[in-house]
N, C-alpha and C. Protein backbone atom coordinates (compact mmCIF):
# COMPACT_ATOMS: atom_id res chain seq x y z
N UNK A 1 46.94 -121.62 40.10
CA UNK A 1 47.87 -121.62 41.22
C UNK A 1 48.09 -120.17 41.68
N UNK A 2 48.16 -119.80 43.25
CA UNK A 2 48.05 -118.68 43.73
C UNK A 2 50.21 -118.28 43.22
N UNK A 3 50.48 -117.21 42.83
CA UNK A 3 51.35 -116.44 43.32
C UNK A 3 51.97 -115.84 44.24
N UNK A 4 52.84 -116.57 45.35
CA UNK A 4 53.35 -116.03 46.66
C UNK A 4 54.59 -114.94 46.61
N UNK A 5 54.73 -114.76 44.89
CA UNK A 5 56.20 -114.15 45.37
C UNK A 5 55.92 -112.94 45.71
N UNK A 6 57.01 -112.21 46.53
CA UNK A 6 57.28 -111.19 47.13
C UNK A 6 56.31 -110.83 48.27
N UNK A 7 55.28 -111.73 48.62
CA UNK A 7 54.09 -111.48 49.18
C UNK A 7 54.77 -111.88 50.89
N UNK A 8 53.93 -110.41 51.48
CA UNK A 8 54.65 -110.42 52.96
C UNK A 8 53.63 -110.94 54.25
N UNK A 9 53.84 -111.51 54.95
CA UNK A 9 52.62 -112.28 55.69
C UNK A 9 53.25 -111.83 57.04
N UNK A 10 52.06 -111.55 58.21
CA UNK A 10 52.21 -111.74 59.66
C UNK A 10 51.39 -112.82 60.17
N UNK A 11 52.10 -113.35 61.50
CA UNK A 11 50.85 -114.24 62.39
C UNK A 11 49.79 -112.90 63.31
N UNK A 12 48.54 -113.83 62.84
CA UNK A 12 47.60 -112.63 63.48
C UNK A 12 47.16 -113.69 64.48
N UNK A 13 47.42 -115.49 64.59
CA UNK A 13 47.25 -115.93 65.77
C UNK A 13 47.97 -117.70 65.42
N UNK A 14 48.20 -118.04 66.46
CA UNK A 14 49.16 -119.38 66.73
C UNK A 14 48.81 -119.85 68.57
N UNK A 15 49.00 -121.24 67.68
CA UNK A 15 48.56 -121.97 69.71
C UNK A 15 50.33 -121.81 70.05
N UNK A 16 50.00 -121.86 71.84
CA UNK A 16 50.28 -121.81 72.99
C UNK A 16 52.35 -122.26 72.59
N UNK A 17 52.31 -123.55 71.72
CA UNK A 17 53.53 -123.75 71.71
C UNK A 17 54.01 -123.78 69.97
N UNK A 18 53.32 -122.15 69.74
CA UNK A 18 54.21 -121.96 68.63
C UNK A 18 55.31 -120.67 69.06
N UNK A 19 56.49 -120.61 67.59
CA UNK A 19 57.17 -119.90 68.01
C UNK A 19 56.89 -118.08 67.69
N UNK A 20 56.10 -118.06 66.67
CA UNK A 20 55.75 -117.08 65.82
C UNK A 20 55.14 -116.14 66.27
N UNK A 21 54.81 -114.71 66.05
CA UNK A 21 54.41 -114.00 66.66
C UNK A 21 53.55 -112.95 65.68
N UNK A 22 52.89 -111.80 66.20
CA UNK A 22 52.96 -111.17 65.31
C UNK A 22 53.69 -109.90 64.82
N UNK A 23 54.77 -110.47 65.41
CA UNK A 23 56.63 -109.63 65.33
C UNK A 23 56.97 -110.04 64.45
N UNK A 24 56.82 -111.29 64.38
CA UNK A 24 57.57 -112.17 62.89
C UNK A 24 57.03 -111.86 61.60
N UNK A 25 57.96 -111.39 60.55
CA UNK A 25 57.25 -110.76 59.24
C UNK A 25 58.14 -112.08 58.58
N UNK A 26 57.30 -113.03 57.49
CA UNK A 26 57.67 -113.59 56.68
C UNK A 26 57.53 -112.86 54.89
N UNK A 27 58.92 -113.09 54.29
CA UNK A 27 58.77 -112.72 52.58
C UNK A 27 59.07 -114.01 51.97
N UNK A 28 57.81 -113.91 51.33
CA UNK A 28 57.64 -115.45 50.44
C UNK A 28 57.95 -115.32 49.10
N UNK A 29 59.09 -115.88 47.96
CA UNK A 29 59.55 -115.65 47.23
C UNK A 29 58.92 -117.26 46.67
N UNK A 30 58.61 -117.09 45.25
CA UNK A 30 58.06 -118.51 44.37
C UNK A 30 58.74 -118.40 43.37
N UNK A 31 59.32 -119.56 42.95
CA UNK A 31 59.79 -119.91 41.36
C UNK A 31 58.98 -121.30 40.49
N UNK A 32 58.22 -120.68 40.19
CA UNK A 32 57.19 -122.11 39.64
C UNK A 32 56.26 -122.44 40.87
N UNK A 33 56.35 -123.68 41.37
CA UNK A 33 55.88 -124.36 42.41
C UNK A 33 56.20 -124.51 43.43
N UNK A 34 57.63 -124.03 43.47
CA UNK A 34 58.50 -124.22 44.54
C UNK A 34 58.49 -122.63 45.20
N UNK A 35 58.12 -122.75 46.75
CA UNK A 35 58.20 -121.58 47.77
C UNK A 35 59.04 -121.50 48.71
N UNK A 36 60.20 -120.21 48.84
CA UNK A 36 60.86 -120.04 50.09
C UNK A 36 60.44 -118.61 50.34
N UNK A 37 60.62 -119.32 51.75
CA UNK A 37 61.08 -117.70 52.64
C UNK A 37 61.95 -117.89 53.98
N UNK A 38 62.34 -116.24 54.09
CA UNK A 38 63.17 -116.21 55.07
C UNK A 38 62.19 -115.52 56.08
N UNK A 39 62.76 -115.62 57.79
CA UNK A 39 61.92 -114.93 58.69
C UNK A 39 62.23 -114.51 59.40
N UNK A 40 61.97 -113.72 60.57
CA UNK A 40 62.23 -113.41 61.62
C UNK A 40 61.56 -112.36 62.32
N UNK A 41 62.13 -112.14 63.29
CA UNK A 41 61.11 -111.18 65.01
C UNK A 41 60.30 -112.05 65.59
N UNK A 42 59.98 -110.80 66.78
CA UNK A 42 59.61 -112.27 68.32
C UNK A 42 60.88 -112.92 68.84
N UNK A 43 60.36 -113.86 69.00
CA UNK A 43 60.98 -115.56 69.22
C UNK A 43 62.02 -115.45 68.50
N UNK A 44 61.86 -115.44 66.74
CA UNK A 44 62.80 -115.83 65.96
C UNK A 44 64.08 -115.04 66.00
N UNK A 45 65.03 -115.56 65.53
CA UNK A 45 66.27 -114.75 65.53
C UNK A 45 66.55 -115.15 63.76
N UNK A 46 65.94 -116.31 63.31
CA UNK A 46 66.55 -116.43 61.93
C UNK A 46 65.93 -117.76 61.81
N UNK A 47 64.83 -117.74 60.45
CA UNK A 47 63.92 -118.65 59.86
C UNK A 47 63.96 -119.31 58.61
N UNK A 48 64.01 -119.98 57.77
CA UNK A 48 63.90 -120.23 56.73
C UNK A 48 62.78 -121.32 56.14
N UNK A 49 61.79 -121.57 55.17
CA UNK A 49 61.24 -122.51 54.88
C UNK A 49 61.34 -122.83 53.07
N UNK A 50 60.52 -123.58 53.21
CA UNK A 50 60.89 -124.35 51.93
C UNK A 50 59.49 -124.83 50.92
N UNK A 51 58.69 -124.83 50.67
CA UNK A 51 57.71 -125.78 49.97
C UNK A 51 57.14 -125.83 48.72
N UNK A 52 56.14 -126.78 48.49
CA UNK A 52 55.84 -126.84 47.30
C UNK A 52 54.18 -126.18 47.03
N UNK A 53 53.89 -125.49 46.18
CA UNK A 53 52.67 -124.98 45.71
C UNK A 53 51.64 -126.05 45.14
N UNK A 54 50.44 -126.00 45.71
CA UNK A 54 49.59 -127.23 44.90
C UNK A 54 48.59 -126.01 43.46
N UNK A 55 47.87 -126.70 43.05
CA UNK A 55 47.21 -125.91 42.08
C UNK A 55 46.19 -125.11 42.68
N UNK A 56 45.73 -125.42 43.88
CA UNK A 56 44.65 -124.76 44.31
C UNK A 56 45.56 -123.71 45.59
N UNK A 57 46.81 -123.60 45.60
CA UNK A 57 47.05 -122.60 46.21
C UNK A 57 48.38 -123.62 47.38
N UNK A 58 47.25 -124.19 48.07
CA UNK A 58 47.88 -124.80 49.43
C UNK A 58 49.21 -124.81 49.38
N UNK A 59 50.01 -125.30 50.61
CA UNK A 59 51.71 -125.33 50.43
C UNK A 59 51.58 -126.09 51.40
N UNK A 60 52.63 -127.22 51.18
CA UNK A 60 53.56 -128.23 51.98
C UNK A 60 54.48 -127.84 51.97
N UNK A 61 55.12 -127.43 53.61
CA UNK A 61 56.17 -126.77 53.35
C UNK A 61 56.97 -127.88 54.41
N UNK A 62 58.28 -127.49 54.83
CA UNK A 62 59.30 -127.68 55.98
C UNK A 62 59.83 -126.25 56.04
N UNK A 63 60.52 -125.81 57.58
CA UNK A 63 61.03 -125.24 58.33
C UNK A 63 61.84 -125.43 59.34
N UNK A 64 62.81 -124.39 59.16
CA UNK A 64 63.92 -124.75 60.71
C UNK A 64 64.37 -123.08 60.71
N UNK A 65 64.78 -122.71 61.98
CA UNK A 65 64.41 -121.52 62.41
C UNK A 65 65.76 -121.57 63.99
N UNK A 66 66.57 -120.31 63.99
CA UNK A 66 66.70 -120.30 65.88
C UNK A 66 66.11 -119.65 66.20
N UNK A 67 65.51 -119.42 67.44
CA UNK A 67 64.87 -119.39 68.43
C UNK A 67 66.21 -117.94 69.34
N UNK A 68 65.52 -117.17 70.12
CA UNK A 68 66.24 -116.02 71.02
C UNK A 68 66.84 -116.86 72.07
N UNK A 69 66.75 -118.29 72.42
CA UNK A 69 67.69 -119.12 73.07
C UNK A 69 68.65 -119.46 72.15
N UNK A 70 68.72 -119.08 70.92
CA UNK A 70 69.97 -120.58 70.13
C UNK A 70 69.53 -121.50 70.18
N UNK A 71 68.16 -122.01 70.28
CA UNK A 71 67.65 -123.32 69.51
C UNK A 71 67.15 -123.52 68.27
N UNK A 72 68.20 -124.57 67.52
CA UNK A 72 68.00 -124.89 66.45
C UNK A 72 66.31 -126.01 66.30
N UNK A 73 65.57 -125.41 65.63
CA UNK A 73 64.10 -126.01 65.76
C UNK A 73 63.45 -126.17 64.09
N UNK A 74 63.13 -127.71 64.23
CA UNK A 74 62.21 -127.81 62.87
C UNK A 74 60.97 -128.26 63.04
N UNK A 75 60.18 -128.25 61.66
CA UNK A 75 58.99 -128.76 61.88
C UNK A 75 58.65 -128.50 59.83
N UNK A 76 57.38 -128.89 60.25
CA UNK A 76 56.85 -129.55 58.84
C UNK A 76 55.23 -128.36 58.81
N UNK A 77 54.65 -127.99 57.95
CA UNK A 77 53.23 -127.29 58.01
C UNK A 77 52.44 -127.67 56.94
N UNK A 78 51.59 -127.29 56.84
CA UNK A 78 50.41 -127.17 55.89
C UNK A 78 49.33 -125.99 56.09
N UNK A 79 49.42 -125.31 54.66
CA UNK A 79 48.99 -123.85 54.52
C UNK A 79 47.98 -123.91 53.56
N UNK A 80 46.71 -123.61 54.10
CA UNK A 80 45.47 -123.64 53.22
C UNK A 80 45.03 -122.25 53.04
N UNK A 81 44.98 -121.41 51.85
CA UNK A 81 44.87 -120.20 51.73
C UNK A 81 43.80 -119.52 51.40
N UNK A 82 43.08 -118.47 51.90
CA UNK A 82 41.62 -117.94 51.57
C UNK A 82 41.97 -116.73 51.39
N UNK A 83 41.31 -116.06 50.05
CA UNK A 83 40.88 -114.77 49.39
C UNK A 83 40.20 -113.87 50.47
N UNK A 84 40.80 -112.80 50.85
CA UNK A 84 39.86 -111.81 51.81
C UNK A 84 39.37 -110.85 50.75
N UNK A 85 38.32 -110.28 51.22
CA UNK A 85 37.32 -109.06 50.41
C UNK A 85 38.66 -108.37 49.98
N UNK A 86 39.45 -107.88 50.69
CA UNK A 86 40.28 -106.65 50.57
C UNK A 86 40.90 -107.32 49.31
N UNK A 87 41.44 -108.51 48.95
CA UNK A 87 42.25 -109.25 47.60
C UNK A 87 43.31 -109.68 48.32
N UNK A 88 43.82 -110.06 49.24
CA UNK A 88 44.55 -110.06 49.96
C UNK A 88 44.53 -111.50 50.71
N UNK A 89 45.43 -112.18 51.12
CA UNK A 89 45.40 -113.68 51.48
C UNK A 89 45.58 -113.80 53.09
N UNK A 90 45.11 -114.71 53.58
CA UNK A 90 44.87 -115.10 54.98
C UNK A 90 45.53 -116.69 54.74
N UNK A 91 46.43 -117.42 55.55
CA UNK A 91 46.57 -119.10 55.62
C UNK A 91 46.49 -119.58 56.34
N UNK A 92 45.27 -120.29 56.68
CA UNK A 92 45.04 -121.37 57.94
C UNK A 92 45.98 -122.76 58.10
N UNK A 93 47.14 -122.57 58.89
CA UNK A 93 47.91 -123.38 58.66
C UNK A 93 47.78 -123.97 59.95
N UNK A 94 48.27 -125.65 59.51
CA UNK A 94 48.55 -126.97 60.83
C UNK A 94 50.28 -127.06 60.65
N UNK A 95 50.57 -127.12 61.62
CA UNK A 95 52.36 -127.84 62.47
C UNK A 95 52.33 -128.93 63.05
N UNK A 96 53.58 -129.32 62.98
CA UNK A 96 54.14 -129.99 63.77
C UNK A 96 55.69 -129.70 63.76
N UNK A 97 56.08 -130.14 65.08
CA UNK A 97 57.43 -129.51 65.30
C UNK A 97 58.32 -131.21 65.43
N UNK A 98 59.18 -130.96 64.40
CA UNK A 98 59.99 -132.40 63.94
C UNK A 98 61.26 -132.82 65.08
N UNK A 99 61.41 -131.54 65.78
CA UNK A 99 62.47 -131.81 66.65
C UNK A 99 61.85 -131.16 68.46
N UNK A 100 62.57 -131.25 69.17
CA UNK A 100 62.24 -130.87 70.72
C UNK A 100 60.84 -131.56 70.72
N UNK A 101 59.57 -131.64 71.49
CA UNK A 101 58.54 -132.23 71.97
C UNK A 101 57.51 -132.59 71.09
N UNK A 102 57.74 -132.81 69.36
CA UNK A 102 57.07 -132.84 68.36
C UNK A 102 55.57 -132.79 68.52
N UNK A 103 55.31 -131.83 69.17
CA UNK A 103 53.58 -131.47 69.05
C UNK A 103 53.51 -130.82 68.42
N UNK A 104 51.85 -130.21 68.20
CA UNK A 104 51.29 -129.83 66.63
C UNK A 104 50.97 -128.62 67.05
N UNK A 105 50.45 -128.00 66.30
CA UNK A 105 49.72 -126.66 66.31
C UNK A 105 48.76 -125.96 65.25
N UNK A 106 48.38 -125.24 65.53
CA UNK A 106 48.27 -124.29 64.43
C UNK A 106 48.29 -122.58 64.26
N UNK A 107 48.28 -122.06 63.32
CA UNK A 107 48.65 -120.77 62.99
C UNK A 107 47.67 -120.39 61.91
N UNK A 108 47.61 -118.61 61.97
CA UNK A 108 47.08 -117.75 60.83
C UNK A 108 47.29 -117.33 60.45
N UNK A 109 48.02 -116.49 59.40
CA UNK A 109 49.23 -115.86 58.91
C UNK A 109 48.09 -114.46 58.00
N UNK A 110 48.81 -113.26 57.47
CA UNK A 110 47.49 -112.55 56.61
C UNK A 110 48.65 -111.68 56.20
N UNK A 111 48.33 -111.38 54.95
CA UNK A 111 49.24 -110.93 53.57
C UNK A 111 49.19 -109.62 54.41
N UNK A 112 50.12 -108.33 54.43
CA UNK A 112 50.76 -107.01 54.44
C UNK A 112 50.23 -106.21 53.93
């Protein structure tokens, strides 16, 4: 199982109706299997997620986040994680957004 704690991630890319940027710095803190982090910049004004670690790395997570309007916004992801040369992690992640127009997306996130 990969180790997320303290590990700092940016979006280096996200479709059209995500909120994330690559303003937004996420810190991913792990206790066992279980992953949070808090977030923010860009869009965000204040992020939080939640998930669980599989053995091969991946994370099922949930999220809810406001938005620089004061919209309260959730959604659900899935984070599949790849080793870069440098040692350093990249996550090809899928969305969906649980509240406002529940369409999907996806995102790339890459370790700090």
């Amino acid at each position: 199982m990969i180790n997320y704690n303290d590990r700092v991630f940016k979006p280096v890319q996200n479709t059209k109706n995500g909120e994330t940027s690559s303003e937004t710095t996420f810190l991913y803190q792990q206790n066992g299997n279980i992953l949070t982090s808090e977030y923010s910049g860009g869009k965000i004004k204040s992020g939080h997620l939640i998930g669980l670690v599989s053995d091969d790395g991946s994370i099922d997570m949930r999220y809810h986040q406001v938005n620089e309007q004061g919209e309260l916004t959730t959604g659900i992801c899935k984070s599949t994680p790849e080793l870069l040369p440098n040692g350093k992690l990249r996550l090809h992640e899928t969305w969906q957004w649980t509240s406002g127009d529940q369409s999907k997306g996806s995102s790339v996130l890459e370790e700090q």
